[in-house]
Structure formats: C-alpha cells, structure tokens
Protein backbone atom coordinates (compact mmCIF):
# COMPACT_ATOMS: atom_id res chain seq x y z
CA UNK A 1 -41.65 -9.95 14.15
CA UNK A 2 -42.03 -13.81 14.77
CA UNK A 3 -45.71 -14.81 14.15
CA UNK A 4 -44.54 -17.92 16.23
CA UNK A 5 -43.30 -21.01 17.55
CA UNK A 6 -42.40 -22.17 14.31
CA UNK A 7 -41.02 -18.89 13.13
CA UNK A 8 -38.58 -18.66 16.33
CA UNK A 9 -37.49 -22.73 15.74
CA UNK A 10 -36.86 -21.97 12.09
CA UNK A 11 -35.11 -18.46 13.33
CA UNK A 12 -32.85 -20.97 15.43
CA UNK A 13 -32.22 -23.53 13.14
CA UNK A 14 -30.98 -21.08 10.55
CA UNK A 15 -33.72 -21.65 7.61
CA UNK A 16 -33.91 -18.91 4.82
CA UNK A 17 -37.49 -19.08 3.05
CA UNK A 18 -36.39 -15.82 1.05
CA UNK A 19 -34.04 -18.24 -1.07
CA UNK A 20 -35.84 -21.85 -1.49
CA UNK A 21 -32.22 -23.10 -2.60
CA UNK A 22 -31.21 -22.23 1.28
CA UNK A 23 -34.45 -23.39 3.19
CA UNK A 24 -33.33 -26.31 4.27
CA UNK A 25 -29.21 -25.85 3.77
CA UNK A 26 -28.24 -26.36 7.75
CA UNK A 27 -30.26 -30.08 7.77
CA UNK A 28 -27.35 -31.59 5.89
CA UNK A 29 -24.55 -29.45 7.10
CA UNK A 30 -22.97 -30.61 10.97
CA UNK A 31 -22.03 -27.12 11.38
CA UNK A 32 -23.44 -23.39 11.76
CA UNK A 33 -22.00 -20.39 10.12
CA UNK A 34 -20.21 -18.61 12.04
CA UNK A 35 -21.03 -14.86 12.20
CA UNK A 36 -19.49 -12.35 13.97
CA UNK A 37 -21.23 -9.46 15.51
CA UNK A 38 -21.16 -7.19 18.73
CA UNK A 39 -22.23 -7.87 22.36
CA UNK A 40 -25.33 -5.53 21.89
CA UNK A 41 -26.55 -7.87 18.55
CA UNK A 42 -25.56 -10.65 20.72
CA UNK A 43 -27.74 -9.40 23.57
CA UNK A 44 -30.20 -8.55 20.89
CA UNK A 45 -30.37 -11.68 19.48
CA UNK A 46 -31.06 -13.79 22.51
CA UNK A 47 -33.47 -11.45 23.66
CA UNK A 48 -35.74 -13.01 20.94
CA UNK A 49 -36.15 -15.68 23.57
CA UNK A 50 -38.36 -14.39 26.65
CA UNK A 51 -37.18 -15.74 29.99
CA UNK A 52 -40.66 -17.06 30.93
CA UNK A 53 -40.65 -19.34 27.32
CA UNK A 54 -41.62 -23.02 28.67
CA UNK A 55 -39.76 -24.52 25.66
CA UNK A 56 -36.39 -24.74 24.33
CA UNK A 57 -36.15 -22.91 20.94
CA UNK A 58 -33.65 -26.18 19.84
CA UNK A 59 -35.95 -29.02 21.14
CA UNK A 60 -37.07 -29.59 17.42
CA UNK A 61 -33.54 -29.32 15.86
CA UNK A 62 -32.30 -33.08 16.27
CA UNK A 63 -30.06 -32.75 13.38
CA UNK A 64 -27.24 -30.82 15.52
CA UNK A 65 -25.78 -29.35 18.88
CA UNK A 66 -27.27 -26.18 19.97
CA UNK A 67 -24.48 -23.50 18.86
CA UNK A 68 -22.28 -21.90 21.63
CA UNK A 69 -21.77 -18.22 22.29
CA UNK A 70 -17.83 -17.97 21.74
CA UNK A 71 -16.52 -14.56 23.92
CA UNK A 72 -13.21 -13.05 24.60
CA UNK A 73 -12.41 -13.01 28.33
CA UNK A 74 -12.87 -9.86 30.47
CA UNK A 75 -10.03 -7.68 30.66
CA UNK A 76 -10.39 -5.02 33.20
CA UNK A 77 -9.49 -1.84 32.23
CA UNK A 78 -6.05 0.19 33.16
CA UNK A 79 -4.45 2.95 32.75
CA UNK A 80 -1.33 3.27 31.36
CA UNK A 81 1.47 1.54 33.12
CA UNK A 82 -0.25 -0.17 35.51
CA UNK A 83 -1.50 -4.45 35.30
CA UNK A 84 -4.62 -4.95 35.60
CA UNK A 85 -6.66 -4.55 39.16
CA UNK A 86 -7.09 -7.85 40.85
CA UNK A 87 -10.12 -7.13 42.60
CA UNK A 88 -11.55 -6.08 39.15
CA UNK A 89 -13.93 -9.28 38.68
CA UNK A 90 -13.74 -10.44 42.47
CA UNK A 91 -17.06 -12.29 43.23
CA UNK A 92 -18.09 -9.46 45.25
CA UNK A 93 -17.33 -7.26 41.91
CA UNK A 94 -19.03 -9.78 39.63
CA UNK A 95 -22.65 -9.74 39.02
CA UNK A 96 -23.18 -13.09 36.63
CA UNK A 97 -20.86 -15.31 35.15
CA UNK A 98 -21.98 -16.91 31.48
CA UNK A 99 -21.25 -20.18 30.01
CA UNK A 100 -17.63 -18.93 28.87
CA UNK A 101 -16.91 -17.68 32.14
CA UNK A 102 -16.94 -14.39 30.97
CA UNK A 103 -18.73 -11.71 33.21
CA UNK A 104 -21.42 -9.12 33.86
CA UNK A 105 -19.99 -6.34 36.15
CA UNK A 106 -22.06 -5.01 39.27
CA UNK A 107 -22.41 -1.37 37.79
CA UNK A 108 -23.56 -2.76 34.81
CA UNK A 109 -27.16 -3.54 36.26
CA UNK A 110 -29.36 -6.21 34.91
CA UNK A 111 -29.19 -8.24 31.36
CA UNK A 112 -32.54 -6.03 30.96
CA UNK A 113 -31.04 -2.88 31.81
CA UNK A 114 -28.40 -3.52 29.64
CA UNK A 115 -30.70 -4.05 26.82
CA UNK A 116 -32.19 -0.37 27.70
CA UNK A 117 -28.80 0.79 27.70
CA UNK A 118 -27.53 -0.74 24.48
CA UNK A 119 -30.02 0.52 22.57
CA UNK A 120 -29.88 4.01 24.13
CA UNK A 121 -25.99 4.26 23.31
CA UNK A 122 -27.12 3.33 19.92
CA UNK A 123 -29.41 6.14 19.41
CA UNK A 124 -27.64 8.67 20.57
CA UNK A 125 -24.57 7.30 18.43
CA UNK A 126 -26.75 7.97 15.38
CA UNK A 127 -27.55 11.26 16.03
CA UNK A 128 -23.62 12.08 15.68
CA UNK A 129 -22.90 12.08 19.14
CA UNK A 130 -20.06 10.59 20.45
CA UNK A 131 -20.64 8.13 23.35
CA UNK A 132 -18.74 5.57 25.91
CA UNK A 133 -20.68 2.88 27.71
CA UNK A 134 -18.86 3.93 31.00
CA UNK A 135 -20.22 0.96 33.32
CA UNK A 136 -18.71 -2.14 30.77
CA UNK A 137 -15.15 0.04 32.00
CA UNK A 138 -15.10 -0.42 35.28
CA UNK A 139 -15.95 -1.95 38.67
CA UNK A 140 -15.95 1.65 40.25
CA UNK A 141 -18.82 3.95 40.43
CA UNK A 142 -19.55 5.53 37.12
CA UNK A 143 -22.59 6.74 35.02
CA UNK A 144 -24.10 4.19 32.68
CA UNK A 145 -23.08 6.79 29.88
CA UNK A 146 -21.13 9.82 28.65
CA UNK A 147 -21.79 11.23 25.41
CA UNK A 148 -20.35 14.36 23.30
CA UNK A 149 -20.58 16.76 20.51
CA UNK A 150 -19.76 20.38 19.59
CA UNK A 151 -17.87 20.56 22.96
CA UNK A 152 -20.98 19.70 24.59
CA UNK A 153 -21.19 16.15 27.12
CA UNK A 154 -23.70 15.02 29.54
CA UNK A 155 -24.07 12.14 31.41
CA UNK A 156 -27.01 9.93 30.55
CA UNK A 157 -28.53 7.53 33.37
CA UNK A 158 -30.78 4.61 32.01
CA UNK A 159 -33.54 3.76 35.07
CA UNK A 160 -34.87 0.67 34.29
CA UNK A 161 -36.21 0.10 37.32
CA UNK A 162 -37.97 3.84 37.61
CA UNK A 163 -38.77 5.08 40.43
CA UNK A 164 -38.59 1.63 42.33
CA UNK A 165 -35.09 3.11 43.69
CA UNK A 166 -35.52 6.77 44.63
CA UNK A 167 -31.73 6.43 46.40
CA UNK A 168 -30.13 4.94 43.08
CA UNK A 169 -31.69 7.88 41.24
CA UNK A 170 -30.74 10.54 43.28
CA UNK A 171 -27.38 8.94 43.26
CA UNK A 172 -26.52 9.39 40.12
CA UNK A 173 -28.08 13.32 39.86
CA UNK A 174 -25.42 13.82 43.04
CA UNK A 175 -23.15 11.91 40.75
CA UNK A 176 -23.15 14.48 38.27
CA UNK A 177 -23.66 17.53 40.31
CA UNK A 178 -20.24 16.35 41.85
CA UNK A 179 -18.53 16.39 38.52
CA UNK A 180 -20.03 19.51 37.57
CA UNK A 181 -22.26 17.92 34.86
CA UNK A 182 -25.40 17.85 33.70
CA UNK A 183 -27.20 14.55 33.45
CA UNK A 184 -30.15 13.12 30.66
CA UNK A 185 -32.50 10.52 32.69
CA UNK A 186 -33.62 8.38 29.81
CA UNK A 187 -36.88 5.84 31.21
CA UNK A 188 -39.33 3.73 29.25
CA UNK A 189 -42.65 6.30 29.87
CA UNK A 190 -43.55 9.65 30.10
CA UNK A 191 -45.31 8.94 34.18
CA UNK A 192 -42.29 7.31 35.08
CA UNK A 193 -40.02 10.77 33.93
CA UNK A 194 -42.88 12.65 35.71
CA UNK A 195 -42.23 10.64 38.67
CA UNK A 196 -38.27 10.96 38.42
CA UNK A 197 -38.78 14.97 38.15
CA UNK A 198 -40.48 15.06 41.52
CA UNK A 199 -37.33 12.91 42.89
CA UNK A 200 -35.36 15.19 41.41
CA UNK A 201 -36.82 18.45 43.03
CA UNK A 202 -37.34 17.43 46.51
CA UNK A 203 -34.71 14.47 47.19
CA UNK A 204 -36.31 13.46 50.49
CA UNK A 205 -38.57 11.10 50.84
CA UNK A 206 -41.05 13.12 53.46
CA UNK A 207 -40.96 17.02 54.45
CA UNK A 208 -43.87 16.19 56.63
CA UNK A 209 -41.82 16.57 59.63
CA UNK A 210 -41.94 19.35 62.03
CA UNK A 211 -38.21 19.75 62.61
CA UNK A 212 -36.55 17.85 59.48
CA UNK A 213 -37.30 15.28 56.51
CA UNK A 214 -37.53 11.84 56.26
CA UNK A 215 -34.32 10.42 53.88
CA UNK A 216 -34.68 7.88 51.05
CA UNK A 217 -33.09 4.60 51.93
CA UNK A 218 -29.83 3.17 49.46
CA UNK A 219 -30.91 0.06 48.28
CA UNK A 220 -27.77 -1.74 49.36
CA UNK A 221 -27.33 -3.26 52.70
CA UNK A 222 -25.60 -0.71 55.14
CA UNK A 223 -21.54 -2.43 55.99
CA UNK A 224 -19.69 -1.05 58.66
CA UNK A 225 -15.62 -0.05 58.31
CA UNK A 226 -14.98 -3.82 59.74
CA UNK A 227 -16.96 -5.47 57.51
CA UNK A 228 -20.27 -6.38 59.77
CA UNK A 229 -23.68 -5.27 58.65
CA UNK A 230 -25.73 -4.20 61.93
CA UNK A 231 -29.44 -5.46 62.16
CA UNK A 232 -32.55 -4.42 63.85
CA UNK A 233 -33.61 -5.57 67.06
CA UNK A 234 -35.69 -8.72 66.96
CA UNK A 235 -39.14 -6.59 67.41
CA UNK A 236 -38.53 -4.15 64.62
CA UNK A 237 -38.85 -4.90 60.82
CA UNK A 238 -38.00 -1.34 59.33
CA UNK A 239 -36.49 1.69 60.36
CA UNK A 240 -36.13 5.23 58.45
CA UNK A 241 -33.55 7.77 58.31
CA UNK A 242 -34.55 11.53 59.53
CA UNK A 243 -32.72 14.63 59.48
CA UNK A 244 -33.41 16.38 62.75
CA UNK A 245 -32.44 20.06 64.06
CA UNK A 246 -31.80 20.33 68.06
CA UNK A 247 -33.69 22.69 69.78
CA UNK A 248 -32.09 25.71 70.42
CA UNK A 249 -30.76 27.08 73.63
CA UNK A 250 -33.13 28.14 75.88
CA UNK A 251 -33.45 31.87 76.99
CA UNK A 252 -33.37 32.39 81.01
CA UNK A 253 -36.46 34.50 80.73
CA UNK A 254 -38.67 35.69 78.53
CA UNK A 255 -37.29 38.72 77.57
CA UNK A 256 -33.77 37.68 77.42
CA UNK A 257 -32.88 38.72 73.80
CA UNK A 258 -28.95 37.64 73.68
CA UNK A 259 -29.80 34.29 72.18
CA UNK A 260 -27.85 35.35 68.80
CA UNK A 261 -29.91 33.89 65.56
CA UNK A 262 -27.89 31.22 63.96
CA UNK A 263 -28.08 31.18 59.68
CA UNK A 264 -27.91 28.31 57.80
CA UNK A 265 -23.94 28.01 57.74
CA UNK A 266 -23.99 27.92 61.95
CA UNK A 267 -26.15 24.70 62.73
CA UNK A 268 -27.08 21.66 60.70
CA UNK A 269 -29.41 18.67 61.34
CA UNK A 270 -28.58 15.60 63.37
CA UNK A 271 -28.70 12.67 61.53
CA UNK A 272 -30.72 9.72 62.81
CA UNK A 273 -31.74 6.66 62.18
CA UNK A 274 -35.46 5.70 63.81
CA UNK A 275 -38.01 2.77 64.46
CA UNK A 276 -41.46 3.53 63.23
CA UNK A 277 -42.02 4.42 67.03
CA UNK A 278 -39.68 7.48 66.84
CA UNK A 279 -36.96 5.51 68.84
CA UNK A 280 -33.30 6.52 68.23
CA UNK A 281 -31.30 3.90 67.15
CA UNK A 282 -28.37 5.91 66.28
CA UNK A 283 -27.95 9.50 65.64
CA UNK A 284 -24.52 11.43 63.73
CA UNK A 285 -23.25 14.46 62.33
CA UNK A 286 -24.19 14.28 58.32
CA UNK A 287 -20.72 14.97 57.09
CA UNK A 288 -19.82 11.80 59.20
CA UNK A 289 -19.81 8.19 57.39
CA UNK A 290 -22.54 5.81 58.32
CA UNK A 291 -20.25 2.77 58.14
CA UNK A 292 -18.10 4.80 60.90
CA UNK A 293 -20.93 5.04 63.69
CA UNK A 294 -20.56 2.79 66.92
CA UNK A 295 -24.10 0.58 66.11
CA UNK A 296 -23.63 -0.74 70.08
CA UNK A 297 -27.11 -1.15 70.55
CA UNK A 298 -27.77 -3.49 67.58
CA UNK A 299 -25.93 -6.90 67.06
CA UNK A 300 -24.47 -7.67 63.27
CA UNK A 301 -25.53 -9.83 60.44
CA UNK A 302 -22.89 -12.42 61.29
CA UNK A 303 -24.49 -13.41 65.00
CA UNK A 304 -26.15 -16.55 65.38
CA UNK A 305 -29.04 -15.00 67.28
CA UNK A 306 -29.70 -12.15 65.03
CA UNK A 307 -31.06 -14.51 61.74
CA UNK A 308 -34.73 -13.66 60.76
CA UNK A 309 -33.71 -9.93 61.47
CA UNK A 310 -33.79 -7.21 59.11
CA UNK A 311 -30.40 -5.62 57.81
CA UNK A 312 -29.88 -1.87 58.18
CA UNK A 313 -29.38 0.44 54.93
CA UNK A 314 -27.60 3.62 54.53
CA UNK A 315 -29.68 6.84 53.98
CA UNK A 316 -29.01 9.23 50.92
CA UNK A 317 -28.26 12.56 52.27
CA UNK A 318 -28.84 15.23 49.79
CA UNK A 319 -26.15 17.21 48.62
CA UNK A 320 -27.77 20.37 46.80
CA UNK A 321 -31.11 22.15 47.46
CA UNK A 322 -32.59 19.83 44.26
CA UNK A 323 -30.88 18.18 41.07
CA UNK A 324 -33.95 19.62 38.38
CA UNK A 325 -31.71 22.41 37.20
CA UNK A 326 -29.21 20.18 35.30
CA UNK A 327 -31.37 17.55 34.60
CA UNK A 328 -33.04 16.53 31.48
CA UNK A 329 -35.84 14.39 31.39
CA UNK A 330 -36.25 12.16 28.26
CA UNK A 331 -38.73 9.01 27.83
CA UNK A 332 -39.17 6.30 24.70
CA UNK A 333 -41.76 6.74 22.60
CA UNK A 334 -41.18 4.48 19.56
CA UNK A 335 -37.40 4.32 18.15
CA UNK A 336 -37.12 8.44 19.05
CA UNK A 337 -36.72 9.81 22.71
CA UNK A 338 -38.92 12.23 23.86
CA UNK A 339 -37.48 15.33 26.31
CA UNK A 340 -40.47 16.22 28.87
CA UNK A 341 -41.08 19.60 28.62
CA UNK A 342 -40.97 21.11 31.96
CA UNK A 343 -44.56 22.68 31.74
CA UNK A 344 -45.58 18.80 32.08
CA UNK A 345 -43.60 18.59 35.47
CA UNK A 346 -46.07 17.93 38.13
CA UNK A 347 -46.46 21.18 40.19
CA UNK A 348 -49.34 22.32 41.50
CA UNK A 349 -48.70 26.06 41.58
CA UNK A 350 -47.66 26.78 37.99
CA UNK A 351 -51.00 28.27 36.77
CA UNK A 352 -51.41 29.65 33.75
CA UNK A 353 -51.23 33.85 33.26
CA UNK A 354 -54.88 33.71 32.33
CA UNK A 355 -55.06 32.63 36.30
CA UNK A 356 -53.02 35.92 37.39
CA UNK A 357 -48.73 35.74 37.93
CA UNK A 358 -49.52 36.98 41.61
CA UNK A 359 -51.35 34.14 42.15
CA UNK A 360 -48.93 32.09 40.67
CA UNK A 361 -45.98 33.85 42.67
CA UNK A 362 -47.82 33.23 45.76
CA UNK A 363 -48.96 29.85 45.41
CA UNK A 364 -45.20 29.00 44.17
CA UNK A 365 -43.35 30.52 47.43
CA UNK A 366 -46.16 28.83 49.26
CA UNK A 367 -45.05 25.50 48.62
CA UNK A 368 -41.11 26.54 48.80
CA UNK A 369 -41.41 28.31 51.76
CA UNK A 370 -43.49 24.75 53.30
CA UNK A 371 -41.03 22.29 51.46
CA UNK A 372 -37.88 24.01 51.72
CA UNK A 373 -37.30 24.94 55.30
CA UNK A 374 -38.64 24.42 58.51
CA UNK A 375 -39.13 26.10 61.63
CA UNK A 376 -36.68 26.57 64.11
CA UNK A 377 -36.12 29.13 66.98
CA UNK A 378 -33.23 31.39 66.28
CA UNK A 379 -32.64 30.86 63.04
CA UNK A 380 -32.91 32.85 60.02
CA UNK A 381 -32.51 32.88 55.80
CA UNK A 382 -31.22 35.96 54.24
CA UNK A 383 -33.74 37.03 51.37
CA UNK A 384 -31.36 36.98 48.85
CA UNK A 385 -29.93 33.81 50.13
CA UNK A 386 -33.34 31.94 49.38
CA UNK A 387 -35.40 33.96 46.79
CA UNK A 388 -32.51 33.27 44.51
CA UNK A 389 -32.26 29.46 44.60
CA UNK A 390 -35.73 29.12 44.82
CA UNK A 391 -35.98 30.80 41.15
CA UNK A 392 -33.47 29.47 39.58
CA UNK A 393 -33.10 25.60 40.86
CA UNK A 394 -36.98 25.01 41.15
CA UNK A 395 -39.16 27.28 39.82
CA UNK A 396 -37.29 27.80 35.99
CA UNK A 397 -36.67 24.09 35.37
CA UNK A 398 -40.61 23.64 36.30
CA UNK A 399 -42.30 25.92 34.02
CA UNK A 400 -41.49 28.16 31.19
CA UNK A 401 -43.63 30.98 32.61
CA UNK A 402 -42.48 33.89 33.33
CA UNK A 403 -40.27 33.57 36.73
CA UNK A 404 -40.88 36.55 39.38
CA UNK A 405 -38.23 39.15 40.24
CA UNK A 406 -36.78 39.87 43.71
CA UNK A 407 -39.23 42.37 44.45
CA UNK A 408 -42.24 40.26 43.20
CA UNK A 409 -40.77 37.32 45.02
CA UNK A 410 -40.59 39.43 48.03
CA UNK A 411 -44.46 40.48 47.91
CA UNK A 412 -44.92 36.72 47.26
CA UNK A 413 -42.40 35.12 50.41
CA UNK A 414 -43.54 37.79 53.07
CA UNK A 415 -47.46 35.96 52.75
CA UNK A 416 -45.78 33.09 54.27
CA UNK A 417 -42.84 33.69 56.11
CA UNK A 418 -41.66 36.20 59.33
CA UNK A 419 -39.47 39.38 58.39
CA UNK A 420 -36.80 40.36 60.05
CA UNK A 421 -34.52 43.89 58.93
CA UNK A 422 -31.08 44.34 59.58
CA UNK A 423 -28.47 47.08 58.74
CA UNK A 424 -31.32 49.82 59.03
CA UNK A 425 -33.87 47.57 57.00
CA UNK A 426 -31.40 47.45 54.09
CA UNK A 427 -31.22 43.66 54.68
CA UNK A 428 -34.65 41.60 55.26
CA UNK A 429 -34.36 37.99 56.77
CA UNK A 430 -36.63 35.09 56.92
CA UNK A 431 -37.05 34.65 61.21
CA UNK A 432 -36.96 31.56 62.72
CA UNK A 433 -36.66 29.14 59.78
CA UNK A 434 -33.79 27.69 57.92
CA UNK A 435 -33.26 25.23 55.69
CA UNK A 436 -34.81 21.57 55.66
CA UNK A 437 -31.79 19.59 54.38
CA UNK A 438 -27.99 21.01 54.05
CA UNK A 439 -26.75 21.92 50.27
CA UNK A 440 -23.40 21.83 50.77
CA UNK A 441 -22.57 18.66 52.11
CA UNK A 442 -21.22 15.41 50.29
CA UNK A 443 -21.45 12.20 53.18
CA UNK A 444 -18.28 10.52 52.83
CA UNK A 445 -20.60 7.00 51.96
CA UNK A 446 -21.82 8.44 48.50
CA UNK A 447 -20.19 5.49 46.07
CA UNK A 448 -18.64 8.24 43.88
CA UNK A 449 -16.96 10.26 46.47
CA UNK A 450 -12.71 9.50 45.73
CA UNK A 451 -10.68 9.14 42.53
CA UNK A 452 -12.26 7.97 39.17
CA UNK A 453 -9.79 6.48 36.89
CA UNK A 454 -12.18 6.44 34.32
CA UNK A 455 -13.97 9.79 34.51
CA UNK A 456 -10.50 11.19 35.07
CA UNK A 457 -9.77 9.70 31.68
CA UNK A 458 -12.45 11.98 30.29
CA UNK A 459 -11.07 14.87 31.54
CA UNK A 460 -13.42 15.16 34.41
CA UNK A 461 -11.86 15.67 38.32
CA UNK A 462 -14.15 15.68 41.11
C-alpha cells in the first residue's frame, strides 16, 4: 500500500529503503534495471497510477528519462498453415494503440476490464485449473475465458460494466448455450450478480406487454449489409424493439369452431422496431437479420441532413426460454470468489416450507404462467410442454426447495391458466396462450453465430 505521494515517486524512481546501501543507487546510475515480467504485472504495475492523478509520478525525478514500456508486436493468431489475417488489427478491429504501437483488441474490452480479467485468470489458475484468456486470441467473437480440470470446462464472462449492458450479458449466456456450455459470470458485488440472475431468467427487457415483450437493445450501433447505419427521424430520440404476435384469423360467426388452435411450433412473433408512440418503424420475421431489412422510411448515418439524429441499434432476440440453468453466479469478496447461492436469487415466490409448498407452487406458476406466455386466441401449450421447462430452467436454479411434481404443478398451473383435454382428456393443454418469446431461434446478427477458429481449437463446434 503507498501511504503517498512520496511513496509512489520513490516507487518510480526505483529507491529500496529495505537496504540503505540501495536507497539512493538509481541517482548516480543513467540507466534503470531492466526487469522482465508479464503483460498482467505490467498492467498491474501501472495501475498503481490512477487515471484521475493531477501529477506525473516522474516530475520529481530530474536525474533521468522516464523508462519506456518495451513490447513485442501483435501477432494475430493462425491456425496451422495459414499467414496471418490481415484484417486482424484493422482500425475497425483495434481498440487502442500504445506508445510501441502495439494494440488492445476490440473483444478485449477496457484497460479496466482487463485488469478484472487478469486477475480472474489468475485465480482460477491457482486453484489448478487450466485456463486461456480467449479474447487476447482473436478479433472474432469469443468468451473472455475458458478454463478446465478433471474433464470439466466452462466459460467464464468478466462484466465489468454489470448490468449497464443487459444485451452484452445476455450475449455471452447465448454464447455459451450455443456451444453447449455452461458459463461462470464473475462481477465485482454480490447486488450486481443478483441483478445479472434476473437478466439471466427473463432476457427481455419488459413482459408488460399484452401481446409480446419489449427486447434489450445491443449496445453497438445497428449497420446494414451495405455498410449504412439507418437513423431515426428528426422528431424521435429513441426507439425500442418489441416482439409482437398477429391476431389470429377471425371466425365468420360466433360459433364457427374450425379456426384450428395453433401451438407454439405453428406461429411466432413479428419482430418490430417502435417509437415511444407505438409507431412501426420496421417490422421482420425473427429468424431474419436486422442488417437485411429494407429501413426505406429512415435515411442513414452518412446523409448530410440526418446529423443530430439518433443511430438505430439491433435488438437481442432471445434464444432459449432463460440462460439460469447453466449459469453460475460468482462475485469478489476479498482475493476469493464467492458463488451466489441460488436461495439469494431475487424471486418473490420462493417461500420458505414453514409458509406451505402449495403456496409456494402456486405463487411460483403464478409468476411463470404471467412472465412466460401471453395471451393469444387460438393458441395453446401442451402441459408437459411447459410444466417441464418451467421446473427445470427456472424454478431449480432459483431455489433449493423442494421443486413440485407434474401433478402438483398441475394443481398449481390450472389456478391461473384455461384447460383444454384432448385424446379423451389423456392430454390437458394450456388454451389460448403460448409462449412470450421463441426458444428455438438463433437471429442470424448474434456476433457468434459462424465458424470459430479459436473455440474450434478447443474442441468446441457450434
């Protein structure tokens, strides 16, 4: 710990006051030792320095040059064969350049997140596991880390930045759900992991919508196939992202009953992109890319008349019911890592069995029955089809209390939902509700979606 200013010049000018012989060596020498270490010490070591210091930690050391960082150019990493990719450390590829012209890749986040990451990788490279820093590797998307041992791996995502990018989050749980993985969050505090888990079991931003959810936004501007990036009109500073089901077909009378119910694999929400006024903008199919939609209502970045504007980001369209069931939750406290226990997961029905299971059961369904679908005409949800996701992908990661069995879960749905038999009531459906986002589709924008040289190096295919 430096006391202070003096402690951080002395630091600097290379004093020793454990060994009065060496105090004051580097006055009388024009040179400083050279030491070799690692980019983490490196990173480490100039860390000391805060970026809002008002001083220069040399301006008392007259006696010589401030010493230079020497570095070993990037080489971008390829597979075997092959030269090295060009675009690899293209400006649009490169985050920072340093004084050596050596550089800080975009998928490596900041110099702060790198500092979070560095001294995760160590930590978990202590405790025997082995790990690669996957983002210093390439210019592709990949997680921030992969560790291994006893034939076990996981990916582990630092979030720096918390919950101040609910897209980038749920990113990177789609990121491993699409490699078949399961993924540690690591964040600084335990109300930041709390915060993640709620991401993490609902990735929409809003189910408060009668017909659909309101989608987080990516935090990167949205560019079209030819390279533009549409804007808003000129009387419109934000716009959100909905998934919205049609309404069905309409029966010619009342007691027409050949409207045939549609399940979950027959119709899927429009996607649509909204003012705050509930004006359409533009509307797709979610399996569609974003960057491939026909934006003719809204002029591009590039015009002279649309400056002042604001730019148009992509949505993240959820690919699985929720990410919590192969997700672990771990937050700093001290030099250890702390896993939050899912009993500490913020959900309002997991009361305790002093309260009553039934009531527990009920309130639980409750809430998945109000979160997880939505009403619409002429649908339905096999029981089966939503009692068993419900247990095992959000109620088990939440609580370590005893889960309810179909028949329980039954008792518990039917307070909340219509039933419907088929097959001479050997099948019961949920009527006129389906699901509230699709769990099967992968938009062709996600930044993993395609080959992975290096994840394919691990032995990982998508």
């Amino acid at each position: 710990m430096l006391a202070g200013r003096k402690d951080c010049h002395d630091l600097y000018a290379g004093y020793h006051d454990t060994d009065k012989e060496l105090e004051n060596l580097y006055q009388y020498a024009n040179y400083y030792t050279k030491i070799p270490v690692d980019k983490r010490t490196v990173r480490a070591f100039v860390a000391l320095v805060s970026d809002s210091i008002e001083y220069s930690p040399w301006e008392n050391v007259g006696y010589i040059d401030p010493p230079k960082l020497i570095t070993n150019p990037v080489v971008v990493p390829t597979t075997a064969g092959e030269t090295a990719d060009p675009e690899g450390a293209s400006p649009e590829n490169v985050t920072q350049y340093d004084d050596e012209q050596s550089v800080r890749l975009m998928t490596q986040g900041s110099a702060e997140h790198q500092l979070n990451e560095d001294w995760v990788v160590d930590y978990f490279a202590d405790a025997g596991w082995t790990v690669k820093q996957l983002d210093t590797e390439a210019t592709e998307s990949v997680p921030d880390i992969w560790i291994q041992k006893d034939e076990i791996e996981y990916f582990v995502e630092v979030e720096h930045k918390g919950t101040d990018q609910p897209a980038n989050v749920l990113t990177n749980a789609a990121r491993a759900a699409h490699y078949d993985m399961d993924v540690i969050f690591v964040v600084k505090k335990k109300p930041i992991a709390q915060s993640i888990a709620k991401m993490l079991r609902e990735p929409v931003t809003d189910t408060d919508v009668h017909n659909g959810a309101q989608l987080y936004t990516m935090s990167d501007e949205l560019t079209l196939t030819d390279g533009s990036k549409p804007v808003l009109p000129p009387d419109v500073e934000s716009s959100q992202w909905y998934l919205r089901y049609q309404e069905p077909p309409e029966a010619e009378d009342e007691d027409d009953t050949d409207i045939k119910a549609r399940s979950p694999s027959q119709i899927e929400p429009e996607l649509r992109l909204e003012t705050p006024d509930g004006e359409v903008l533009a509307a797709g199919s979610v399996d569609e890319s974003v960057a491939t939609w026909e934006f003719e209502e809204l002029l591009c970045e590039s015009d002279p008349s649309a400056a002042d504007r604001t730019n148009v980001h992509g949505p993240f369209v959820p690919t699985q019911l929720a990410y919590l069931a192969r997700s672990s939750l771990r937050y700093r406290n001290g030099d250890q890592l702390e896993r939050l226990d899912p009993n500490e997961y913020p959900a309002n029905w997991n009361q305790s069995d002093a309260a009553g299971k039934r009531e527990r059961y009920k309130n639980a369904y409750e809430t998945f029955v109000d979160r997880y679908t939505v009403a619409v005409d002429y649908t339905e949800i096999e029981k089966p089809d939503f009692i068993k996701p419900m247990n095992e992908r959000i109620y088990k990661p939440q609580t370590s209390r005893k889960a309810p069995g179909m028949r329980e879960s039954g008792r518990a749905l039917w307070q909340f939902a219509e039933r419907k038999s088929r097959d001479n009531n050997a099948l019961d459906l949920i009527k006129n509700r389906t699901w509230r986002w699709p769990h099967d589709v992968t938009s062709p924008d996600m930044s993993f979606v395609g080959h992975s040289t290096v994840l394919s190096e691990l032995g990982l295919e998508e």
